[in-house]
Protein backbone atom coordinates (compact mmCIF):
# COMPACT_ATOMS: atom_id res chain seq x y z
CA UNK A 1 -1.90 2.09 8.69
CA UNK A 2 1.51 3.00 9.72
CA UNK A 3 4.12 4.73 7.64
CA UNK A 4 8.26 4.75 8.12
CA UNK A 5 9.26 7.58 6.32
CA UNK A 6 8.95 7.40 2.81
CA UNK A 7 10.22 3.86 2.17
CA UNK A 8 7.63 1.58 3.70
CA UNK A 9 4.07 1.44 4.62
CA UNK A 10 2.27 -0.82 6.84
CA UNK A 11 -1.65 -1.67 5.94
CA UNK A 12 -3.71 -3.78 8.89
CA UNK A 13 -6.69 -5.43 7.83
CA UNK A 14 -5.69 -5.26 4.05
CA UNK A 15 -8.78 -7.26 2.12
CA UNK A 16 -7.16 -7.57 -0.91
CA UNK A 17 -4.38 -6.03 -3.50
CA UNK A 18 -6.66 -4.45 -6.41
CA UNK A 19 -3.72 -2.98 -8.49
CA UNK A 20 0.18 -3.88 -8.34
CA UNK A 21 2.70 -1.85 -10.04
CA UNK A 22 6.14 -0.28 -9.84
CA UNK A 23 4.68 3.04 -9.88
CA UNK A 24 0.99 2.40 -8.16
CA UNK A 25 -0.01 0.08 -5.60
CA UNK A 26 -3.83 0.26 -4.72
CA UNK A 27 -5.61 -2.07 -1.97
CA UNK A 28 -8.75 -2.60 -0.23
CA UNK A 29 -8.73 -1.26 2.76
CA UNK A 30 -12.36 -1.67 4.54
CA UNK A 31 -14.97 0.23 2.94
CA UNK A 32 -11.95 2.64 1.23
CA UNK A 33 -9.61 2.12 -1.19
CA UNK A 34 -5.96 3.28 -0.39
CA UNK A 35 -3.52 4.10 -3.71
CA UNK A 36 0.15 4.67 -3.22
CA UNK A 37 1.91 5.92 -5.99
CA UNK A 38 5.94 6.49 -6.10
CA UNK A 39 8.69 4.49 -7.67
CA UNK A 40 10.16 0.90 -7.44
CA UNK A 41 7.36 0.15 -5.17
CA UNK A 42 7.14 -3.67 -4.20
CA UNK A 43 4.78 -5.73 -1.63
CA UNK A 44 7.32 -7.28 0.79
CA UNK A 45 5.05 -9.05 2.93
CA UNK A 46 1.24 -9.79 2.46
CA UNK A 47 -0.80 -11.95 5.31
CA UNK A 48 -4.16 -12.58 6.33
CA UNK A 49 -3.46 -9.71 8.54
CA UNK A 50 -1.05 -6.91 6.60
CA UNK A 51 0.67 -5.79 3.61
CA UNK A 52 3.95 -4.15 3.88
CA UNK A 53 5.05 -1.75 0.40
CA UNK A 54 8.40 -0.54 0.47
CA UNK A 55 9.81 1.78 -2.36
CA UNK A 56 10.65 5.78 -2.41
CA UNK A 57 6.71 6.33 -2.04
CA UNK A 58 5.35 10.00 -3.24
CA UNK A 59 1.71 9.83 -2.28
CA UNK A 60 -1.40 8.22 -0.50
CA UNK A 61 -4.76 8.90 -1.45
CA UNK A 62 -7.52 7.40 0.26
CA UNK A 63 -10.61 6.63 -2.16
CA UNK A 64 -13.60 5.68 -1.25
């Protein structure tokens, strides 16, 4: 995972989107979940190999 500042985050190896929302984003992320939470958050770019969120993010949490 890579992070630029508080505007975009970069997840490799992403094996699927299990929530999608302005304010929460939460994806698969091997055997963890990973939840961002923040505001006006959008997935730019989603491949077989990342997902790019951009948005004023507040928080990660990992989950498991």
């Amino acid at each position: 995972m890579e992070i630029n500042g508080n505007t975009e985050a970069v997840v490799e190896g992403c094996g699927g989107v299990l929530e999608y929302g302005a304010e929460s984003v939460r994806v698969r992320a091997g055997k963890m979940v990973v939840r961002f939470t923040g505001r006006g958050l959008t997935i730019k770019c989603l491949t077989s190999e990342a997902l790019v969120i951009t948005g004023f993010i507040t928080g990660i949490e990992y989950l498991l």
